[in-house]
ModelCIF file with pLDDT and N, C-alpha, C, O atoms, coordinates in Angstrom:
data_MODEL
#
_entry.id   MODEL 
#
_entity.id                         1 
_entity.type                       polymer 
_entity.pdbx_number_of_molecules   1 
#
_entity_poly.entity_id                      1 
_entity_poly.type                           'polypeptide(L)' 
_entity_poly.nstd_linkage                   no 
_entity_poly.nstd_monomer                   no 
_entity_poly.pdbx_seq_one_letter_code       
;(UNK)(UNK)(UNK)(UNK)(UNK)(UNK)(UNK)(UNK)(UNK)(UNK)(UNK)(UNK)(UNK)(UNK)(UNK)(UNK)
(UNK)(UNK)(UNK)(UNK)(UNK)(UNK)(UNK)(UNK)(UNK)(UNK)(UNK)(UNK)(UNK)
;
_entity_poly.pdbx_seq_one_letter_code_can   XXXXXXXXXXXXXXXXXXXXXXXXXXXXX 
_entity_poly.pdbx_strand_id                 A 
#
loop_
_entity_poly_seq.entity_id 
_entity_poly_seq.num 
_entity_poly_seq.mon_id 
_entity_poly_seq.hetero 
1 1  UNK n 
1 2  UNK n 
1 3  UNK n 
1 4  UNK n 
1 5  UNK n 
1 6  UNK n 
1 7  UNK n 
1 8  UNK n 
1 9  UNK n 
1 10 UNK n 
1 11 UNK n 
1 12 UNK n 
1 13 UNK n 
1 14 UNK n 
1 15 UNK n 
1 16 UNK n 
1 17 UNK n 
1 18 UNK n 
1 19 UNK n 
1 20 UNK n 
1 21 UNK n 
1 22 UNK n 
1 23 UNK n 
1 24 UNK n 
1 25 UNK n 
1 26 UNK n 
1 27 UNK n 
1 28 UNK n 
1 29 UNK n 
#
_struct_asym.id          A 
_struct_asym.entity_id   1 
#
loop_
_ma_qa_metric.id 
_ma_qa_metric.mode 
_ma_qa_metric.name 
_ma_qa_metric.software_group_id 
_ma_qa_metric.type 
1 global pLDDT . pLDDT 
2 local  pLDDT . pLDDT 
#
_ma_qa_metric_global.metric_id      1 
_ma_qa_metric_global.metric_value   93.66 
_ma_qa_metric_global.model_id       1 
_ma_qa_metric_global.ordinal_id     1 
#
loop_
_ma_qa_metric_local.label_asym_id 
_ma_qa_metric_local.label_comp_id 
_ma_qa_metric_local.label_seq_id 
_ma_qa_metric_local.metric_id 
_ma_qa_metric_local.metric_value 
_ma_qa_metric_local.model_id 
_ma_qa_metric_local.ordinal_id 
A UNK 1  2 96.00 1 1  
A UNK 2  2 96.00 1 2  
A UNK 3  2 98.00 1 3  
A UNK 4  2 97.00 1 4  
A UNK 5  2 97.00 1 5  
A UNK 6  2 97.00 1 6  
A UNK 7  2 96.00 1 7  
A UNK 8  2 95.00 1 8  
A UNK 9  2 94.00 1 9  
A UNK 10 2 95.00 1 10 
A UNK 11 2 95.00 1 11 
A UNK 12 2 95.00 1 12 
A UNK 13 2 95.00 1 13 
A UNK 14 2 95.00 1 14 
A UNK 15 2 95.00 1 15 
A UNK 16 2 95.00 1 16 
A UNK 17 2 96.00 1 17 
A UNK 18 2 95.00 1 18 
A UNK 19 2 94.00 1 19 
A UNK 20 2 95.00 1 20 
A UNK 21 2 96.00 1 21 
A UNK 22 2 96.00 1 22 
A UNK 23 2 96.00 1 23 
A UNK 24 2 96.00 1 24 
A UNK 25 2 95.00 1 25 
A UNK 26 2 91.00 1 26 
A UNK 27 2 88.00 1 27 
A UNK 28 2 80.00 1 28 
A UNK 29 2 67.00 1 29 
#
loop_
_atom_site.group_PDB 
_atom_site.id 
_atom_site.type_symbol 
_atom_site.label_atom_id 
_atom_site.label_alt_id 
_atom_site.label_comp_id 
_atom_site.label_asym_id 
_atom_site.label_entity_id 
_atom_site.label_seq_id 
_atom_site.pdbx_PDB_ins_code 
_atom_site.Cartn_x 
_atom_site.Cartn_y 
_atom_site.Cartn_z 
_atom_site.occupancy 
_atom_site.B_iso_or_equiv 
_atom_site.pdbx_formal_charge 
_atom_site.auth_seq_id 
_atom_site.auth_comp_id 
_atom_site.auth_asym_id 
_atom_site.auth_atom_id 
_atom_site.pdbx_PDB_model_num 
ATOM 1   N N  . UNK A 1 1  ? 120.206 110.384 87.448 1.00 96.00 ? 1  UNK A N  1 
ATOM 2   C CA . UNK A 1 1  ? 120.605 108.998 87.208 1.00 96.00 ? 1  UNK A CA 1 
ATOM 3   C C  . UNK A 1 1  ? 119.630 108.045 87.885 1.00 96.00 ? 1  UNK A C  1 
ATOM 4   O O  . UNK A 1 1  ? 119.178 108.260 89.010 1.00 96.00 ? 1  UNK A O  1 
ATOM 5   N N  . UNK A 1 2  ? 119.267 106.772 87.000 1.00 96.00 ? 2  UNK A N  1 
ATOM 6   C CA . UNK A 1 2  ? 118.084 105.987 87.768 1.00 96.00 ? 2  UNK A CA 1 
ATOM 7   C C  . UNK A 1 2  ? 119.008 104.676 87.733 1.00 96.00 ? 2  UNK A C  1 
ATOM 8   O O  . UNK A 1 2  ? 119.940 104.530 86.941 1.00 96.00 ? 2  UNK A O  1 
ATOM 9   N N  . UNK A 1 3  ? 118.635 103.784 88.664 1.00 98.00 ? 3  UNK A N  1 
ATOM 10  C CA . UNK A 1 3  ? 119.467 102.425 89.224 1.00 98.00 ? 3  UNK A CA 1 
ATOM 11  C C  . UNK A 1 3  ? 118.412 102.032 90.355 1.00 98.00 ? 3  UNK A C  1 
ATOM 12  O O  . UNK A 1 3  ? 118.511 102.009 91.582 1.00 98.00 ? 3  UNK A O  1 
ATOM 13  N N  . UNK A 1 4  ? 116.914 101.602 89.109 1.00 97.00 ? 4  UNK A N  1 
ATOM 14  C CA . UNK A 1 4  ? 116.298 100.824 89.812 1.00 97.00 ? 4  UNK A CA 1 
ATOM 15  C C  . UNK A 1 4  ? 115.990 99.616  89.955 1.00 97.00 ? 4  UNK A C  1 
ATOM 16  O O  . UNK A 1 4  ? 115.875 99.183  88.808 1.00 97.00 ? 4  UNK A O  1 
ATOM 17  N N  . UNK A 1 5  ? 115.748 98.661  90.805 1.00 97.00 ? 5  UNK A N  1 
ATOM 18  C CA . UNK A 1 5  ? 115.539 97.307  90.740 1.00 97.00 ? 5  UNK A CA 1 
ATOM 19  C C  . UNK A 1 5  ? 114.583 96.842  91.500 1.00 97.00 ? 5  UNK A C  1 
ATOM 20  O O  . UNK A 1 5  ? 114.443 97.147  92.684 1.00 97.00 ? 5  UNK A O  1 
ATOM 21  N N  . UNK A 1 6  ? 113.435 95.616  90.489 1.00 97.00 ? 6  UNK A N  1 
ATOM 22  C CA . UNK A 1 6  ? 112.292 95.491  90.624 1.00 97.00 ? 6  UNK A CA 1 
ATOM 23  C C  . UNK A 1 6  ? 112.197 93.608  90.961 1.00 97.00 ? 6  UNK A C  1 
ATOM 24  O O  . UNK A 1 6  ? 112.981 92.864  90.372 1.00 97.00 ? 6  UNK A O  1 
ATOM 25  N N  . UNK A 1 7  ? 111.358 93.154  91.760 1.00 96.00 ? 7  UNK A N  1 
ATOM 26  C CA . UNK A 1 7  ? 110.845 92.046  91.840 1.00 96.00 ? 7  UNK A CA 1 
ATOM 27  C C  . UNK A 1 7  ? 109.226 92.411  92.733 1.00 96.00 ? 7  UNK A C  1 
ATOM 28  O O  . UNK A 1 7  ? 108.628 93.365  93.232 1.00 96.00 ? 7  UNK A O  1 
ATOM 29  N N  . UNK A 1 8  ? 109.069 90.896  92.499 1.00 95.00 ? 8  UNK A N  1 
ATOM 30  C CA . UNK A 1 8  ? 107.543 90.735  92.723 1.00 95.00 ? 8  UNK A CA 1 
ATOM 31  C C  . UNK A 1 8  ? 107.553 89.833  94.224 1.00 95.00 ? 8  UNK A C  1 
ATOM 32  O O  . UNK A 1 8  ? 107.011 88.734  94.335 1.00 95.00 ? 8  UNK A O  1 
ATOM 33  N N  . UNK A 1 9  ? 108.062 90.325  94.997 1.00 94.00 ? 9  UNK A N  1 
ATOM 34  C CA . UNK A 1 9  ? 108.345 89.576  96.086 1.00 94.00 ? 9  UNK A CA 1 
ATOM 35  C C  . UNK A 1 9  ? 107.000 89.640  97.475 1.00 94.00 ? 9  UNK A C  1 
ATOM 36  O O  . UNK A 1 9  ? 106.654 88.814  98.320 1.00 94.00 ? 9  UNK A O  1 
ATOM 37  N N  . UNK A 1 10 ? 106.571 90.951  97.168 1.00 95.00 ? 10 UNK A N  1 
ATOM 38  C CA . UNK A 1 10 ? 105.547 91.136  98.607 1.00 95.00 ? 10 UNK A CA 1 
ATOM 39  C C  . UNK A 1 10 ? 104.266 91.782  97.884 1.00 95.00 ? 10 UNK A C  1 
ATOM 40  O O  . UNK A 1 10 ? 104.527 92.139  96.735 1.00 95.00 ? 10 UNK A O  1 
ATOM 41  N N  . UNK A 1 11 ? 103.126 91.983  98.232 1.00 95.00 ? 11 UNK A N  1 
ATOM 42  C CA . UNK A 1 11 ? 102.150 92.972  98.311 1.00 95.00 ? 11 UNK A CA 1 
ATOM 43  C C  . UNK A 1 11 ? 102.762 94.523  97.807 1.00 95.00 ? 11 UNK A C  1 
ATOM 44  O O  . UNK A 1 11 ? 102.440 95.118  96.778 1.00 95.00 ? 11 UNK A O  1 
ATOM 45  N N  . UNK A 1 12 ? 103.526 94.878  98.626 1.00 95.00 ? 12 UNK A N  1 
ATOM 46  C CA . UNK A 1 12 ? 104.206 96.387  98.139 1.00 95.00 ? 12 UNK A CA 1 
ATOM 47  C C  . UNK A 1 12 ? 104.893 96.024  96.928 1.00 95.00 ? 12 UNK A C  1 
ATOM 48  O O  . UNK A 1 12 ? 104.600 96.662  95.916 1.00 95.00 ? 12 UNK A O  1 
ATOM 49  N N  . UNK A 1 13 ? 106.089 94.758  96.825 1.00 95.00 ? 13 UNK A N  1 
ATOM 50  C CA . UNK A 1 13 ? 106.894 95.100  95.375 1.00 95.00 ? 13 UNK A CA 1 
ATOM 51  C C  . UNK A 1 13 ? 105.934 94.716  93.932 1.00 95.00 ? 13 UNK A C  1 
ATOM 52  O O  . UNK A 1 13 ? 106.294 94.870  92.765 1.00 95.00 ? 13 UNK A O  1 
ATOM 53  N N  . UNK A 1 14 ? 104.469 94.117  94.484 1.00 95.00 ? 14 UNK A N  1 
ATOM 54  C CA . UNK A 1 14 ? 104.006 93.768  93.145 1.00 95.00 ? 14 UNK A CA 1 
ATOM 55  C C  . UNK A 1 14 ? 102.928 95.248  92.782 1.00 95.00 ? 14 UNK A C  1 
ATOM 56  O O  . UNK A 1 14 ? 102.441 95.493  91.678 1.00 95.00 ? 14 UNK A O  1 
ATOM 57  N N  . UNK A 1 15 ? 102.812 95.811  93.638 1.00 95.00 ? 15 UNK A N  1 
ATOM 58  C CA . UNK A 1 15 ? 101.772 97.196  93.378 1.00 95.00 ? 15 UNK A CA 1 
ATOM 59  C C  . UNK A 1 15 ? 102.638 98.287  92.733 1.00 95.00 ? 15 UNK A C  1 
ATOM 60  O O  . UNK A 1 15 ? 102.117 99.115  91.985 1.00 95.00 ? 15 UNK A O  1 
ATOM 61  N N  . UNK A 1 16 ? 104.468 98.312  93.118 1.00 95.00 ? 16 UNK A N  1 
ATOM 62  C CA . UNK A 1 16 ? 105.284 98.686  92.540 1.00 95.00 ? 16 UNK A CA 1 
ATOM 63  C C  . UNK A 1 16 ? 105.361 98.618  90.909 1.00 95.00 ? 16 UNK A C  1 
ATOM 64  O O  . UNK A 1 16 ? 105.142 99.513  90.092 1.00 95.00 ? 16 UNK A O  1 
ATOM 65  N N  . UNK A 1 17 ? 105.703 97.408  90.731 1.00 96.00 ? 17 UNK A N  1 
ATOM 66  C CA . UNK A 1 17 ? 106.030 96.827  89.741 1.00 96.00 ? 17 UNK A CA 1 
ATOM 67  C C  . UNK A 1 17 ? 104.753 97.213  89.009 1.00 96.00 ? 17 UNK A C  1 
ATOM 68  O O  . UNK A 1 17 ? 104.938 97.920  88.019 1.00 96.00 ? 17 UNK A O  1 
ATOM 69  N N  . UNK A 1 18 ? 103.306 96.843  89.340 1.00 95.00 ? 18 UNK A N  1 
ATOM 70  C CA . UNK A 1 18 ? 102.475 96.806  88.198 1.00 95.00 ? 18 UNK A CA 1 
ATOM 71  C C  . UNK A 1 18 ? 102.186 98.879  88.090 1.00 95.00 ? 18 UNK A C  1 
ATOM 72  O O  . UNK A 1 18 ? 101.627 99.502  87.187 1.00 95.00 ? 18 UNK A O  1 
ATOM 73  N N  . UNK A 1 19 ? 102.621 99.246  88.969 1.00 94.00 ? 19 UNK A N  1 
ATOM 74  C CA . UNK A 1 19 ? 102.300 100.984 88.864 1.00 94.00 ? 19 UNK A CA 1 
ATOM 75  C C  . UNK A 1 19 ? 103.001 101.640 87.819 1.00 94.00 ? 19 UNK A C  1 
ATOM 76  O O  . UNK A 1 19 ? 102.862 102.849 87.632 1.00 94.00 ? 19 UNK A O  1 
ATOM 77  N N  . UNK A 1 20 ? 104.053 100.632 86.837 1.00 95.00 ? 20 UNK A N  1 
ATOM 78  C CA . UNK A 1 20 ? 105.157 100.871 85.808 1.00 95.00 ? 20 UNK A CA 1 
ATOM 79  C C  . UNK A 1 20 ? 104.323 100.254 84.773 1.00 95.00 ? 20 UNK A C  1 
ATOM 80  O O  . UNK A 1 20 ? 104.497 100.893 83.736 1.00 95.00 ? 20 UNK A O  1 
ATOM 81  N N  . UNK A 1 21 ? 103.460 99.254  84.590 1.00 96.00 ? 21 UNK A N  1 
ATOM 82  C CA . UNK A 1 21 ? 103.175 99.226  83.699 1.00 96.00 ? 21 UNK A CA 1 
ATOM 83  C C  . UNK A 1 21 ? 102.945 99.937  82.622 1.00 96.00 ? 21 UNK A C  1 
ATOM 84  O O  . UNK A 1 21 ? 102.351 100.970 82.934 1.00 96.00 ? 21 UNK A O  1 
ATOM 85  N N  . UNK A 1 22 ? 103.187 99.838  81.254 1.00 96.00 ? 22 UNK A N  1 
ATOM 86  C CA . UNK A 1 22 ? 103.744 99.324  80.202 1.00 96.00 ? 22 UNK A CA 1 
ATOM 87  C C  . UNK A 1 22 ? 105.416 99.325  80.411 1.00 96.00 ? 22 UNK A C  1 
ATOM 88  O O  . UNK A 1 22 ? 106.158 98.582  79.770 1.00 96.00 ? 22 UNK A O  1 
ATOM 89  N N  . UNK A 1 23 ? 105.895 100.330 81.463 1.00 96.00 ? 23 UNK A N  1 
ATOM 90  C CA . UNK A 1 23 ? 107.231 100.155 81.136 1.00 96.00 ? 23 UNK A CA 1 
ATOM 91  C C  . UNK A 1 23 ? 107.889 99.101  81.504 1.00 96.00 ? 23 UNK A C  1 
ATOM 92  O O  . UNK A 1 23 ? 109.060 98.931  81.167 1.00 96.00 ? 23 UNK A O  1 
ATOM 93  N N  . UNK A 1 24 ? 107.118 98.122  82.361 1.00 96.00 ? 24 UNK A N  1 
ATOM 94  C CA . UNK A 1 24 ? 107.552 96.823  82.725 1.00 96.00 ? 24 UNK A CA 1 
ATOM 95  C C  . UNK A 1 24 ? 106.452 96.278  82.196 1.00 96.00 ? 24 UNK A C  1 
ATOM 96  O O  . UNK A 1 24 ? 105.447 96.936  81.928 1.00 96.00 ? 24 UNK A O  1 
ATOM 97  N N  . UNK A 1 25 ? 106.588 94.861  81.986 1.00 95.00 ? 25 UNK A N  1 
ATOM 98  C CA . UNK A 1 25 ? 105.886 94.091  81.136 1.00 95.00 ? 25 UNK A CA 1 
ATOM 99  C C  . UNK A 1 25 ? 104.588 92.962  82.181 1.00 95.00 ? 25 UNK A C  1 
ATOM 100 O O  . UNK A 1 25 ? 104.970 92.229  83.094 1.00 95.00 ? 25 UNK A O  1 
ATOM 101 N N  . UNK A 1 26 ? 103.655 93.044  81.910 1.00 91.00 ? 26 UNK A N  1 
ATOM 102 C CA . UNK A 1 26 ? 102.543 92.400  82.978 1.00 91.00 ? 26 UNK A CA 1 
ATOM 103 C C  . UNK A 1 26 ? 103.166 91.135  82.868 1.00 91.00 ? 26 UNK A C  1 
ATOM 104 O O  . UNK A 1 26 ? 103.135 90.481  81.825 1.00 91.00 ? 26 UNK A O  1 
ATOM 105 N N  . UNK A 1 27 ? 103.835 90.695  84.099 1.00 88.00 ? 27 UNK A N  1 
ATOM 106 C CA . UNK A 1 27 ? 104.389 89.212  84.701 1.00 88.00 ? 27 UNK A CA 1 
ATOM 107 C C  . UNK A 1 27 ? 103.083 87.971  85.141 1.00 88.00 ? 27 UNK A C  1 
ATOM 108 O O  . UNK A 1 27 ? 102.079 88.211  85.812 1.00 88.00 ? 27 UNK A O  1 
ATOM 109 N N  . UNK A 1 28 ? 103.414 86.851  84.629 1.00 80.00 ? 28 UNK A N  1 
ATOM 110 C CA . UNK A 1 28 ? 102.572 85.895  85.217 1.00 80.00 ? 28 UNK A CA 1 
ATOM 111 C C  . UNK A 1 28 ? 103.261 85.049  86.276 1.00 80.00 ? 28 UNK A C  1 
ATOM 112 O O  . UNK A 1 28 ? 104.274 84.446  85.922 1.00 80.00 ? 28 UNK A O  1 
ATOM 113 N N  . UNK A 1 29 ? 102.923 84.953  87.286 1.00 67.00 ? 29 UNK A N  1 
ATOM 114 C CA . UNK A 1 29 ? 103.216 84.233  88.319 1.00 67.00 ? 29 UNK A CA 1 
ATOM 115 C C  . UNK A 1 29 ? 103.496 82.814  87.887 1.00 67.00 ? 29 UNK A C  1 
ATOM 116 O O  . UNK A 1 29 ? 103.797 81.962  88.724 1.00 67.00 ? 29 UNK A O  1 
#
């Protein structure tokens, strides 16, 4: 079971976030 949750808040959650790319969508600030 996955129950993950993503923001772009620091250095770490945006290297997160973009390491998913395509499965998350490239965000513009």
């Amino acid at each position: 079971d996955i129950d993950a949750r993503f923001a772009r808040t620091n250095g770490c959650e945006i290297a997160r976030w973009e390491s998913l790319q395509p499965v998350l969508p490239q965000a513009r600030s």
